[in-house]
Structure formats: structure tokens, C-alpha cells
C-alpha atoms as a PDB file:
ATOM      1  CA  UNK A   1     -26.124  29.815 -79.327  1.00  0.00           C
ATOM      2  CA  UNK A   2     -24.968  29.040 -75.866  1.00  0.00           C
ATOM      3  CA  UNK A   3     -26.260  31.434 -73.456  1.00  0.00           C
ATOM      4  CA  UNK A   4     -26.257  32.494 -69.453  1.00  0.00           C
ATOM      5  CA  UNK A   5     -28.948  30.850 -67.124  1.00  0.00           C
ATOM      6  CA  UNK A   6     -28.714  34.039 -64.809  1.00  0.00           C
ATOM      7  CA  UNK A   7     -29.066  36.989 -68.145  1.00  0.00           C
ATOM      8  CA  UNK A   8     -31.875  34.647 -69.231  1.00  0.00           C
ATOM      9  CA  UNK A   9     -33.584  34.396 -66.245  1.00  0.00           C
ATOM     10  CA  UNK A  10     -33.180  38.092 -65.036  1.00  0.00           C
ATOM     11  CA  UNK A  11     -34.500  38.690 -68.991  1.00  0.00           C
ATOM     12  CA  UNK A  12     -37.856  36.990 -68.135  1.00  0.00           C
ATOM     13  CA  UNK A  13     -38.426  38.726 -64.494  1.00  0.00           C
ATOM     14  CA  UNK A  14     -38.240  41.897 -66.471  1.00  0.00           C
ATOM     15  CA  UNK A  15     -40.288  40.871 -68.969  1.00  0.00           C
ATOM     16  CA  UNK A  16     -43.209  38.402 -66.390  1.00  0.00           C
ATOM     17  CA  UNK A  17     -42.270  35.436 -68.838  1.00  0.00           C
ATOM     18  CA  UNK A  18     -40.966  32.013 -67.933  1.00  0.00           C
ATOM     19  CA  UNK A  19     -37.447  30.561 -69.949  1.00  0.00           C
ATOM     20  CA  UNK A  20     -39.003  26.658 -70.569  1.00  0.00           C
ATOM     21  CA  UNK A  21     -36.868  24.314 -69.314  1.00  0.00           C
ATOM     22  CA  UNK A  22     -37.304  20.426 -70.974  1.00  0.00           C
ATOM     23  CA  UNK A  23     -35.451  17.686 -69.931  1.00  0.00           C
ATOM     24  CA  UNK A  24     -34.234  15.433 -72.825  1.00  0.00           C
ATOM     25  CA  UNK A  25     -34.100  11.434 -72.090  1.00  0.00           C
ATOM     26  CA  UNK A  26     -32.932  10.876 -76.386  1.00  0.00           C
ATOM     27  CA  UNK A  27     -31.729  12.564 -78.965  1.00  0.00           C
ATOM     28  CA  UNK A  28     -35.545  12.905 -80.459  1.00  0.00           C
ATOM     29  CA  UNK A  29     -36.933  14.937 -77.303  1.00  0.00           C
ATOM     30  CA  UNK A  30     -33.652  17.171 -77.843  1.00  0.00           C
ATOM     31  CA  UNK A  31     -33.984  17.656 -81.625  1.00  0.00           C
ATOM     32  CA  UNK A  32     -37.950  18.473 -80.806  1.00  0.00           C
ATOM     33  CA  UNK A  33     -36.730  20.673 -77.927  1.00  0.00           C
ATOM     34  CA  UNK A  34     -34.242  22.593 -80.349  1.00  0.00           C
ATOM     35  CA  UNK A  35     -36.722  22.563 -83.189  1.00  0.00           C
ATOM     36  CA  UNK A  36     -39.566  24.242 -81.042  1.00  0.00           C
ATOM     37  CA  UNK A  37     -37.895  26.920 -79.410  1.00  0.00           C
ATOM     38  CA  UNK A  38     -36.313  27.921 -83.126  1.00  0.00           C
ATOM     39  CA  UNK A  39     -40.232  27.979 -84.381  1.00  0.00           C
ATOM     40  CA  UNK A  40     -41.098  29.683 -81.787  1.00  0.00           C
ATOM     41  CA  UNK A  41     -38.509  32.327 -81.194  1.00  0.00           C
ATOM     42  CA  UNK A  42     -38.052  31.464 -77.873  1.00  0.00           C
ATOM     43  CA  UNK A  43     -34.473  31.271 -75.646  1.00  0.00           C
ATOM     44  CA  UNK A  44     -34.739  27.664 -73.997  1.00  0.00           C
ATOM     45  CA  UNK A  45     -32.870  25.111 -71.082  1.00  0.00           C
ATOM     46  CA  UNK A  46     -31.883  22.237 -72.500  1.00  0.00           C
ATOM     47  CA  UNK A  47     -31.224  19.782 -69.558  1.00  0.00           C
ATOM     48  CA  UNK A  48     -29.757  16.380 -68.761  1.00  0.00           C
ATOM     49  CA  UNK A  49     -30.279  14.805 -65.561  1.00  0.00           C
ATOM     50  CA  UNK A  50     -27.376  12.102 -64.470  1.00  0.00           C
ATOM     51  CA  UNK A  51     -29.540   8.843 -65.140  1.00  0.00           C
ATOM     52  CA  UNK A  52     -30.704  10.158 -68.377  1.00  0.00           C
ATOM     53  CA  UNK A  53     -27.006  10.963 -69.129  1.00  0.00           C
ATOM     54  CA  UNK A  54     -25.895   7.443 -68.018  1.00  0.00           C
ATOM     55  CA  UNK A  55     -28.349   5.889 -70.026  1.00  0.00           C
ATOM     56  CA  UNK A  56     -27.521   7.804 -73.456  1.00  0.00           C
ATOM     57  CA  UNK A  57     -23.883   7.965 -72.247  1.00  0.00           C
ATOM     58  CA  UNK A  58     -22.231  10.390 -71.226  1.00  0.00           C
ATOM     59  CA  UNK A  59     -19.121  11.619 -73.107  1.00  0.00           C
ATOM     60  CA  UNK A  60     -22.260  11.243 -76.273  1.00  0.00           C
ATOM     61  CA  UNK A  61     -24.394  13.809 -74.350  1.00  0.00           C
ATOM     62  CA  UNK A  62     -21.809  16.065 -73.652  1.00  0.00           C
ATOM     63  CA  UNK A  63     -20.941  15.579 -77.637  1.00  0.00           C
ATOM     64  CA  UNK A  64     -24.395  16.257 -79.074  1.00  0.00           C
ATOM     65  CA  UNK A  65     -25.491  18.798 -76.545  1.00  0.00           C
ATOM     66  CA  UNK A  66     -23.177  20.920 -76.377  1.00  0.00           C
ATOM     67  CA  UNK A  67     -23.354  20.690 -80.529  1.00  0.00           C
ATOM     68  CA  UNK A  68     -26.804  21.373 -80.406  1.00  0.00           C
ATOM     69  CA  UNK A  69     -26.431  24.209 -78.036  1.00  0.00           C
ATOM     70  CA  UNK A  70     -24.068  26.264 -80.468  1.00  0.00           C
ATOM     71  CA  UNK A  71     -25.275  25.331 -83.677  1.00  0.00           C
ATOM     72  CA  UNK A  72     -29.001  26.730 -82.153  1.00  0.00           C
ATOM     73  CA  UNK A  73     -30.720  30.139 -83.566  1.00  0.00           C
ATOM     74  CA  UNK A  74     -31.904  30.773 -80.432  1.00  0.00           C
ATOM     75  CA  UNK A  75     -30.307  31.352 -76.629  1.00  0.00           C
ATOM     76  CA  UNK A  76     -29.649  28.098 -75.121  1.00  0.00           C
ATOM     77  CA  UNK A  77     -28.881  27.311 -71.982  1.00  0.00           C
ATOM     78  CA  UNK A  78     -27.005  23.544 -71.324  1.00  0.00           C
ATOM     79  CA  UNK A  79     -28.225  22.516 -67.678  1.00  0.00           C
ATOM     80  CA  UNK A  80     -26.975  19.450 -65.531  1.00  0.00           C
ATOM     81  CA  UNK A  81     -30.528  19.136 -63.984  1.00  0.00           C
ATOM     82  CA  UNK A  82     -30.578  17.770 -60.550  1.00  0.00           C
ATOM     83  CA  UNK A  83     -27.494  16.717 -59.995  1.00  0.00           C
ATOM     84  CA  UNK A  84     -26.176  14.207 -56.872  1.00  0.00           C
ATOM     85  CA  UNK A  85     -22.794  13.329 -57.615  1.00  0.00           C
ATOM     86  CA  UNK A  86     -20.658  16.216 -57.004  1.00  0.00           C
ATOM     87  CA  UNK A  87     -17.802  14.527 -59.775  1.00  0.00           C
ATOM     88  CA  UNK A  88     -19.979  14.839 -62.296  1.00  0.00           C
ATOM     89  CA  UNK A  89     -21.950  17.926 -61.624  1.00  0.00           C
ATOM     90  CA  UNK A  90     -18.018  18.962 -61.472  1.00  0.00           C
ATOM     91  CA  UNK A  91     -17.331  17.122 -65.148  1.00  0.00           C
ATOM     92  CA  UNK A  92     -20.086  18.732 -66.745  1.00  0.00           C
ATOM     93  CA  UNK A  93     -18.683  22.449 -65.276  1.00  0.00           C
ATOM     94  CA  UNK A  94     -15.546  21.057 -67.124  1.00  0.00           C
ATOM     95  CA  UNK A  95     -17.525  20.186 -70.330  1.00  0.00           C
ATOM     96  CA  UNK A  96     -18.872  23.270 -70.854  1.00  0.00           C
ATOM     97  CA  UNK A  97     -22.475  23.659 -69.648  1.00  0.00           C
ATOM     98  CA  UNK A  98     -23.677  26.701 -69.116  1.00  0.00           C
ATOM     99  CA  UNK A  99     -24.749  25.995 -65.791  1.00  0.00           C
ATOM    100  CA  UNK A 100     -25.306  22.943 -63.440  1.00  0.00           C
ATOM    101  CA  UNK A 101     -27.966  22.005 -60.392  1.00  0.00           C
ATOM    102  CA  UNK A 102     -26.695  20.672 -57.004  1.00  0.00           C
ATOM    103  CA  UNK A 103     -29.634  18.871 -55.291  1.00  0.00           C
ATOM    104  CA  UNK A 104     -29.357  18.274 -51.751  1.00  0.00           C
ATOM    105  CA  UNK A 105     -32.211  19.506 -51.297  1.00  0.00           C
ATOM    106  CA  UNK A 106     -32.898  16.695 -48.460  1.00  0.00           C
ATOM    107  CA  UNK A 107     -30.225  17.039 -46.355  1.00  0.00           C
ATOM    108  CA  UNK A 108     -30.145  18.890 -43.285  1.00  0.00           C
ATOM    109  CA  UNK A 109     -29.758  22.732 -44.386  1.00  0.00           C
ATOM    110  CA  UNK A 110     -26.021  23.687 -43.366  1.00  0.00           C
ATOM    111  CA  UNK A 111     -24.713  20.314 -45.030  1.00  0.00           C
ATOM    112  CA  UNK A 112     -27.101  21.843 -48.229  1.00  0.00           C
ATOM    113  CA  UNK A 113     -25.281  25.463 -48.032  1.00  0.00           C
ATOM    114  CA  UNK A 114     -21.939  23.706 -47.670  1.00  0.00           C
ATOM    115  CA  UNK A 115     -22.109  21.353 -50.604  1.00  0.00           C
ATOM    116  CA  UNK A 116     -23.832  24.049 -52.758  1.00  0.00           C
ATOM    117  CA  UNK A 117     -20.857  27.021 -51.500  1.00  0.00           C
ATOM    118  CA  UNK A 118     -18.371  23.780 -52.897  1.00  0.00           C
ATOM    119  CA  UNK A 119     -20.358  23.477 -56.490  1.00  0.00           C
ATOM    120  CA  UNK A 120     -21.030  27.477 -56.613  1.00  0.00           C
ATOM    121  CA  UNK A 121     -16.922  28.001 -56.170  1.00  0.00           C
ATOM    122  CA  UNK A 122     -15.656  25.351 -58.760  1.00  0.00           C
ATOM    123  CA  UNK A 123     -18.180  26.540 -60.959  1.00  0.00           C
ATOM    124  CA  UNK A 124     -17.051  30.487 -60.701  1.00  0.00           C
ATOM    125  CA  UNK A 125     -13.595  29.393 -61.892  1.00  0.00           C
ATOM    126  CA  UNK A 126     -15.130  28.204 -65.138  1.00  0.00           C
ATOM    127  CA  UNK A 127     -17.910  30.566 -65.669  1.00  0.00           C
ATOM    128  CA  UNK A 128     -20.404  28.398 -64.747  1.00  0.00           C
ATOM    129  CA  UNK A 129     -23.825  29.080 -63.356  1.00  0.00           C
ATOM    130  CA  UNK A 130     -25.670  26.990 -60.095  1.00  0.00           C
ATOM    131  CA  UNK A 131     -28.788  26.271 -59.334  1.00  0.00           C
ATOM    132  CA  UNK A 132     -29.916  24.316 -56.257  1.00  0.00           C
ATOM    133  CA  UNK A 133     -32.982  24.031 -54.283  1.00  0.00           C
ATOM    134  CA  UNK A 134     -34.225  25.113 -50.668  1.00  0.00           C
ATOM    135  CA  UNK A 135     -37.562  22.827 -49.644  1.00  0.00           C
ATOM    136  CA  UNK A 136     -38.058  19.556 -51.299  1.00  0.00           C
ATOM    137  CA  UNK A 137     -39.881  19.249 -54.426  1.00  0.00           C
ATOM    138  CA  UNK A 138     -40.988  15.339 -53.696  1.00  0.00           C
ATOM    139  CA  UNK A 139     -41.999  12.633 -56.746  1.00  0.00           C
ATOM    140  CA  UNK A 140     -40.137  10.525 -59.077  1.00  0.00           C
ATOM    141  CA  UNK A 141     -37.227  12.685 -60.157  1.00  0.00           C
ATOM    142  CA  UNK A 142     -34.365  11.206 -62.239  1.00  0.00           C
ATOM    143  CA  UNK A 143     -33.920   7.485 -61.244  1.00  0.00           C
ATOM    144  CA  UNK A 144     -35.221   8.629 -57.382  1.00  0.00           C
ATOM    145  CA  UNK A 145     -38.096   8.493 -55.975  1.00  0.00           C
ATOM    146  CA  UNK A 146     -38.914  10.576 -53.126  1.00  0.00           C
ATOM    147  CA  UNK A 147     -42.082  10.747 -50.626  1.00  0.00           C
ATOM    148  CA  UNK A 148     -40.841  13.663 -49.028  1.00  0.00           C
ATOM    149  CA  UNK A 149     -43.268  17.395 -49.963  1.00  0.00           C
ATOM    150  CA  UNK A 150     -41.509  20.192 -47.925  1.00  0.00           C
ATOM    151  CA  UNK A 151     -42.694  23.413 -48.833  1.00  0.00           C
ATOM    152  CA  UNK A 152     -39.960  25.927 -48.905  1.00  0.00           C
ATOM    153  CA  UNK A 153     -39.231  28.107 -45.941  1.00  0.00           C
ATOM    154  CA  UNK A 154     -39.219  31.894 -46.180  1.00  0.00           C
ATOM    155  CA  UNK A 155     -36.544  32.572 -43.360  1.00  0.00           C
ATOM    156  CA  UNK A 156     -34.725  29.533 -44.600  1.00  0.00           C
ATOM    157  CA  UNK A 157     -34.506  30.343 -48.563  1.00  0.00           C
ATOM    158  CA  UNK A 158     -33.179  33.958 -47.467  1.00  0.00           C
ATOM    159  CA  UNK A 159     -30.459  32.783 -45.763  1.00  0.00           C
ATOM    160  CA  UNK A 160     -29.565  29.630 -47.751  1.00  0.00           C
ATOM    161  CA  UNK A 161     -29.582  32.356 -50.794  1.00  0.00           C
ATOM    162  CA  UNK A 162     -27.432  34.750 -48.784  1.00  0.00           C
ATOM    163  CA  UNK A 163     -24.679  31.960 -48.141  1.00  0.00           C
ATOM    164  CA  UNK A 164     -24.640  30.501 -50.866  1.00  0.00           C
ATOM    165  CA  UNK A 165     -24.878  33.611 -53.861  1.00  0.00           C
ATOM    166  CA  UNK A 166     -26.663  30.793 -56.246  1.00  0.00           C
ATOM    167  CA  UNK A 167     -27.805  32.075 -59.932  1.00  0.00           C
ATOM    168  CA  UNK A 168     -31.243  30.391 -59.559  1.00  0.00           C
ATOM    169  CA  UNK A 169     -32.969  29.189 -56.528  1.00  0.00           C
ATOM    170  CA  UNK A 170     -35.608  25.907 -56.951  1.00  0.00           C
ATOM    171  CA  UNK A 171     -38.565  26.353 -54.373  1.00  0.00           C
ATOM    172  CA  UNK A 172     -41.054  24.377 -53.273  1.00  0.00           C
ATOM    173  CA  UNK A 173     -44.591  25.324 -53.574  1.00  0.00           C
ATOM    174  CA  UNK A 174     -47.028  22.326 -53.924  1.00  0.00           C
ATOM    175  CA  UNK A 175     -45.579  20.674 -57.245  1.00  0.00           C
ATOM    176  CA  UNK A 176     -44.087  17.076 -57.821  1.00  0.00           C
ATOM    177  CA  UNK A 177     -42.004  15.635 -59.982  1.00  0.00           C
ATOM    178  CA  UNK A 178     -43.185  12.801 -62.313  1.00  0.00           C
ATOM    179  CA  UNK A 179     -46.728  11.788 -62.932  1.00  0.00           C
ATOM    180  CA  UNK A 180     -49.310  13.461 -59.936  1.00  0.00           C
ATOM    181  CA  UNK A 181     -50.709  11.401 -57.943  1.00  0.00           C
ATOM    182  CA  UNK A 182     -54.022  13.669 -55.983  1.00  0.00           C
ATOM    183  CA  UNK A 183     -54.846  17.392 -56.273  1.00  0.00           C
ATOM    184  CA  UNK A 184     -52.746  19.895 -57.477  1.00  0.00           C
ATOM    185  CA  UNK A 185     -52.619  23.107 -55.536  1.00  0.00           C
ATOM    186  CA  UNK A 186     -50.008  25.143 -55.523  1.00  0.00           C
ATOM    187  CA  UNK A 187     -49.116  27.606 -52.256  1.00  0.00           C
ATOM    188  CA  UNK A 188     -49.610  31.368 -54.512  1.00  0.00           C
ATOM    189  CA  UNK A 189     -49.137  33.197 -51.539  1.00  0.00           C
ATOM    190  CA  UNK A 190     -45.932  31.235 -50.130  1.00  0.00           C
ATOM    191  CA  UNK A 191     -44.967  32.111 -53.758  1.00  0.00           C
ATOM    192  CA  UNK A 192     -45.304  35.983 -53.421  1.00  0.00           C
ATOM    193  CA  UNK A 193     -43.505  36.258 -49.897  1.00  0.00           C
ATOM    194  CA  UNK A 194     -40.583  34.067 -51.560  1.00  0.00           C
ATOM    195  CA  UNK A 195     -40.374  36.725 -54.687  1.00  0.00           C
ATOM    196  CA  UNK A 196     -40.612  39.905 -52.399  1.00  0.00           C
ATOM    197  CA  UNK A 197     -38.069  38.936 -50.222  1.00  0.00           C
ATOM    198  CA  UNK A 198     -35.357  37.141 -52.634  1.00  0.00           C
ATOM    199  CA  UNK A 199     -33.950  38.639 -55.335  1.00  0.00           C
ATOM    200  CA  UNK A 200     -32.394  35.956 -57.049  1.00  0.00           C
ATOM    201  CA  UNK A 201     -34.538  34.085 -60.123  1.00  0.00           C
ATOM    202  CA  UNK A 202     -36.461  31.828 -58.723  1.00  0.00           C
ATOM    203  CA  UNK A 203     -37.679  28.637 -60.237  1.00  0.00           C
ATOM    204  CA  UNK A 204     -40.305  25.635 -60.226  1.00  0.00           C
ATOM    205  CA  UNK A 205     -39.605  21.731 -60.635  1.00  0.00           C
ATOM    206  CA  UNK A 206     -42.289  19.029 -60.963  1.00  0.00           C
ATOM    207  CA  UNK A 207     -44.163  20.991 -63.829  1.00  0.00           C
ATOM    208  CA  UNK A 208     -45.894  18.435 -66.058  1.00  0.00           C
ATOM    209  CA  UNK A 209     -49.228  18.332 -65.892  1.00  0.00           C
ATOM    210  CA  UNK A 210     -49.627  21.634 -63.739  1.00  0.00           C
ATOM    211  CA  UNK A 211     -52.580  23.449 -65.277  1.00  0.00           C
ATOM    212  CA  UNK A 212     -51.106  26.077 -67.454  1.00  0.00           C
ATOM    213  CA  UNK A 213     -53.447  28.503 -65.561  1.00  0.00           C
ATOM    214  CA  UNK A 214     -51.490  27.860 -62.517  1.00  0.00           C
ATOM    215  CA  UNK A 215     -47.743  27.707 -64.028  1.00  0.00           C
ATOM    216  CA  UNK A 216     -48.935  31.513 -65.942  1.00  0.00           C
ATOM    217  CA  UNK A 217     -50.526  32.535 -62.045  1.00  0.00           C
ATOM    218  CA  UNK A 218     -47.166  31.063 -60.776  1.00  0.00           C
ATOM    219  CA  UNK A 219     -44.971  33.562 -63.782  1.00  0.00           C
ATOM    220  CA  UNK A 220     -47.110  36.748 -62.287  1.00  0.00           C
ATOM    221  CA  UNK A 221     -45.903  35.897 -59.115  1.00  0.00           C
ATOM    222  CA  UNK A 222     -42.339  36.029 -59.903  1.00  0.00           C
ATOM    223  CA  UNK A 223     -41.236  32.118 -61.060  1.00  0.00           C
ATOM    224  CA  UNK A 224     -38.762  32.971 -63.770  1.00  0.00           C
ATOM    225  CA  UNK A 225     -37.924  29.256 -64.973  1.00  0.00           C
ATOM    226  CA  UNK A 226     -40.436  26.089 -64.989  1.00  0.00           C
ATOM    227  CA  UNK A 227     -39.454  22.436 -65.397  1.00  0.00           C
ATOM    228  CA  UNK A 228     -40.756  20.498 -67.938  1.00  0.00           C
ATOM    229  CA  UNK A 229     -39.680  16.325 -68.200  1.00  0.00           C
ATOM    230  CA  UNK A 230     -42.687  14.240 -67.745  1.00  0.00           C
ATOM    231  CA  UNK A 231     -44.649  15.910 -69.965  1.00  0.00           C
ATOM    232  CA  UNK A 232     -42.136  15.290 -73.030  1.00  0.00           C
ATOM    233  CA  UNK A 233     -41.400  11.958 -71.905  1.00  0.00           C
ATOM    234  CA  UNK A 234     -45.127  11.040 -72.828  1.00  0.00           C
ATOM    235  CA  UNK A 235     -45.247  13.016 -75.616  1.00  0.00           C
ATOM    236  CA  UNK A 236     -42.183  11.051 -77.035  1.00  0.00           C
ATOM    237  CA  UNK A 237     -43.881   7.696 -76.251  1.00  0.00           C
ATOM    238  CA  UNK A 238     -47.273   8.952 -78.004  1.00  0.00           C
ATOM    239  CA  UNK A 239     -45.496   9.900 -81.136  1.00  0.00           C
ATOM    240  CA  UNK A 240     -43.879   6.017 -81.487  1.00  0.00           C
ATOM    241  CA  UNK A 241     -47.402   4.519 -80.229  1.00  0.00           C
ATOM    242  CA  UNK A 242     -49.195   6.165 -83.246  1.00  0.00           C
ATOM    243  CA  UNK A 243     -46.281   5.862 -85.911  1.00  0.00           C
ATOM    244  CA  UNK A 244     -46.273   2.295 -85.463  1.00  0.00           C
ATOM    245  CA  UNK A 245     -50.275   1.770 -84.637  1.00  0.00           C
ATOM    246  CA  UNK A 246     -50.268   3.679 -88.382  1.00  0.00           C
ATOM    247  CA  UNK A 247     -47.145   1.490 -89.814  1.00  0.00           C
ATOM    248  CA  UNK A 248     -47.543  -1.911 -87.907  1.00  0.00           C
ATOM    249  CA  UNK A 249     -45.143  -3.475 -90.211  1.00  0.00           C
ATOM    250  CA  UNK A 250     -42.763  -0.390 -90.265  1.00  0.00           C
ATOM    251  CA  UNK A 251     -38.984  -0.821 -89.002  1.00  0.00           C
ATOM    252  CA  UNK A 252     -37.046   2.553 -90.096  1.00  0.00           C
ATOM    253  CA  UNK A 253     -35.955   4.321 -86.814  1.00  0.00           C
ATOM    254  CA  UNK A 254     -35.758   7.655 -89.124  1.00  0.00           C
ATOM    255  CA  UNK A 255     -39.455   7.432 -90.160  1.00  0.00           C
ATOM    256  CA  UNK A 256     -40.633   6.656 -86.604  1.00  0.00           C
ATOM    257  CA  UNK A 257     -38.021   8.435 -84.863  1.00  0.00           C
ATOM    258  CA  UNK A 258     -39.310  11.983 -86.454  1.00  0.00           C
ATOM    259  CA  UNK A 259     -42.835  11.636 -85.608  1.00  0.00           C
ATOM    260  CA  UNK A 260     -41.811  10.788 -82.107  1.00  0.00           C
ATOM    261  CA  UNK A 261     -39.697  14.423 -82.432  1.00  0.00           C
ATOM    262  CA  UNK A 262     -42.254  16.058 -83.815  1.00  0.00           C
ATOM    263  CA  UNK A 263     -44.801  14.909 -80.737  1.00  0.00           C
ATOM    264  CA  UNK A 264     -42.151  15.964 -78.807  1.00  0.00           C
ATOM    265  CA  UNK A 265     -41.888  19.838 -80.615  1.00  0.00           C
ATOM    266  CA  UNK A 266     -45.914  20.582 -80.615  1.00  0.00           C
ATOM    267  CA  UNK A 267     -45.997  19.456 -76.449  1.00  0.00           C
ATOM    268  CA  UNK A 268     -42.895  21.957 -76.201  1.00  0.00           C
ATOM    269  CA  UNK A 269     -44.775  24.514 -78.125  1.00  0.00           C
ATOM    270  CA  UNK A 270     -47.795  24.683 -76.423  1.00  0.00           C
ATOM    271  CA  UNK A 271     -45.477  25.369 -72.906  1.00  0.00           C
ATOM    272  CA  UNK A 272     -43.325  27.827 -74.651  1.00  0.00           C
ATOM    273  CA  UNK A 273     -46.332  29.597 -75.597  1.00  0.00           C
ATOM    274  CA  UNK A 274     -47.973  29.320 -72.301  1.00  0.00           C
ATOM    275  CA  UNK A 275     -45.148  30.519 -70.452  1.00  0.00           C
ATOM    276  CA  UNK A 276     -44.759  33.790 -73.022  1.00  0.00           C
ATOM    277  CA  UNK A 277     -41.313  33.408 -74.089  1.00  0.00           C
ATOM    278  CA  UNK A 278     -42.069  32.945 -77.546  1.00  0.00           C
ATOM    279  CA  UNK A 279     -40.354  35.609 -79.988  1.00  0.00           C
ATOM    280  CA  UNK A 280     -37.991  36.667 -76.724  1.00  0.00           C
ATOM    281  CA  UNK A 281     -35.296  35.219 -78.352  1.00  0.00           C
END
């Protein structure tokens, strides 16, 4: 069932869970996606990001998401994850997603505010939700790659959160997107400043492979949605490597295309559980 980013979100501050978020690159990592959070009880953002879209076409994701999301037994929300092209953050507001992500995250701040204040209007006609992000969560992110780290500024995300009145609000405490490359630490205290001081949901990018420790630490502290690509991505690709180091000979993309979904469901399990939204649906 389609659902609101915001209620969702809001839901899990109250309750000092985290709503999962997984990217989906196929229509395997969605069905494991859908299939986990069912199991599990749990509401859950199903995102897209614009290369991912390109590559499975995107009229076809619109078609199957947005299927997926109402045919669901659990809350879903339908995310445009990081978007950069303003048309088609705008076309997927017009397709019915339950909320999109403007990242501009590094341009100079007023340019930011002003292209978020354009997304966050359009989508208000249409009932649509924004996220964007303040700081720069650096890494490989969609088909970008970024060696920019800016932690997030207090005095900066107040005000860009002020201007803007965004649903969610992506900050930047020490986490990357794609695979890590050196230590993990993420800035806790930076964290709890952000949380006492905004009210809006905040959220974390650049997930995978954060010690679950930390990303349950980071929940206590007030991060109400987490990220979670990478880690699915590999869990997809570990599912085909053992179907077919089991069936060398094997050819039938149903055969190996469930036991890459079901790779893809137990990795999504293990977050949903570690993030505590299980049976919050």
C-alpha cells in the first residue's frame, strides 16, 4: 500500500526505529525488497535512482513500481532517490511517487535552497513529499562519483530546513556512498546537535557496510531513515555467483533469477531487523 515518507518517518522518531530504505537496480532486488518487508512486518522505501531508472527504463519502472507499491501488505513508500535532473524528479512527482529527492547537495547553499523551494512547490501541488540534503555525503552514488566528504553544518541545516519546509532532511555525518574505502567513523555528537535543533526527520545516505552497531547508535540519536544500495547490489550478485557455481550448465533466468531475490530478501532482513521496524507495519 502506498504510503507518506513524512507519517512514516515521524512514525519511527516516535517509536526510535529506522523506515529501511533499499535502492532497487532490477526487478529481483525489488521483488526481494517487497518480499522482506511483507515477512517481516515492516513499512519500507522502495527507491529508484535516475541511472538505475535509465538502465531498466523508465516508463517500465514507473509501471512495476508503482504496481508493486499498491499491490504491497505493508506501507510503502515510492522514492526518486537522488535525483539531478529537475524534469524528471518533476516526471516522477507526475507518476505518482510518493515522494522524490533533489540533490544539489554540492552546489553553493542559496542555489541548493532555491532549486529545492522549486522541487518542494511542484511537488505540494501533487501531494508529493521532498527530500534533499544539506552537507555532502561523498562516494560513488548513482552513475557519480564524488571525492567531496562535507560534514553537515548545524547553523546551515537550520536555515536550509527553515527555507525550504522539506519532509526529510539527508545529513552528513561521516558515511559514503558505495563500497568504503578507510575507517568508518561516524560524527555521534554532530548527530545529536543536528536532532535537537531540527525538527524535521532526518536521514542517513551511504549506509552499506556501516556496522549495524553504529546505524542502531545513529537511530538513538534521532536518524529516522537509513540508505541501503550497495549492500543489495552485492547481495544480488552473490545469489547469481552461487546459483550458477551450483548449476554451471543452468540457463533458466526464473531458477537463477529467484535465488538472486532471495539473497537479496535475507540481506534486507537482517537491516530491517537491525533498524527495529520489523512488525511496525
Amino acid at each position: 500500500m502506498k504510503a507518506s515518507l513524512k507519517e512514516e518517518l515521524l512514525k519511527a522518531k516516535q517509536g526510535k526505529y529506522a523506515v529501511p530504505a533499499f535502492n532497487f537496480d532490477n526487478l529481483e532486488m525489488m521483488k526481494g525488497i517487497i518480499e522482506a518487508a511483507e515477512e517481516e512486518k515492516s513499512p519500507v522505501i522502495l527507491m529508484v535512482t535516475e541511472s538505475a531508472a535509465k538502465y531498466m527504463g523508465i516508463d517500465y519502472v514507473f509501471s512495476f513500481a508503482l504496481t508493486a507499491t499498491k499491490n504491497a501488505k505493508v506501507p510503502v513508500v515510492l522514492h526518486w532517490d537522488h535525483g539531478f535532473d529537475i524534469a524528471l524528479i518533476k516526471k516522477a512527482i507526475d507518476a505518482g511517487f510518493s515522494s522524490v529527492m533533489l540533490d544539489s547537495s554540492l552546489k553553493e547553499f542559496n542555489e541548493n535552497v532555491a532549486e529545492t523551494i522549486e522541487i518542494v512547490k511542484y511537488a505540494k501541488t501533487k501531494g508529493v513529499e521532498v527530500e534533499s540534503e544539506i552537507g555532502h555525503v561523498g562516494g560513488k552514488e548513482d552513475d557519480r562519483v564524488s571525492n567531496s566528504n562535507g560534514y553537515t553544518d548545524v547553523n546551515e541545516a537550520i536555515e536550509f530546513d527553515k527555507q525550504t519546509q522539506i519532509d526529510a532532511l539527508a545529513v552528513a555525518i561521516g558515511t559514503s556512498h558505495g563500497l568504503f574505502k578507510g575507517e568508518i567513523k561516524l560524527q555521534f555528537e554532530l548527530l545529536e546537535e543536528l536532532n535537537s535543533k531540527i525538527s524535521t526527520p532526518l536521514v542517513l545516505h551511504g549506509s552499506s557496510q556501516v556496522p549495524l552497531e553504529d546505524l542502531q547508535k545513529a537511530i538513538s540519536l534521532g536518524i529516522t531513515k537509513i540508505n541501503i544500495g550497495t549492500d543489495l547490489k552485492m547481495a544480488c550478485a552473490k545469489g547469481l555467483q552461487d546459483w550458477f557455481n551450483q548449476n554451471p550448465d543452468g540457463f533458466d533466468a526464473r531458477q537463477y533469477g529467484r535465488h538472486a531475490i532471495n539473497f537479496v530478501k535475507q540481506e534486507a532482513k537482517i537491516k530491517i531487523k537491525a533498524f527495529g521496524s520489523n512488525n511496525k507495519a
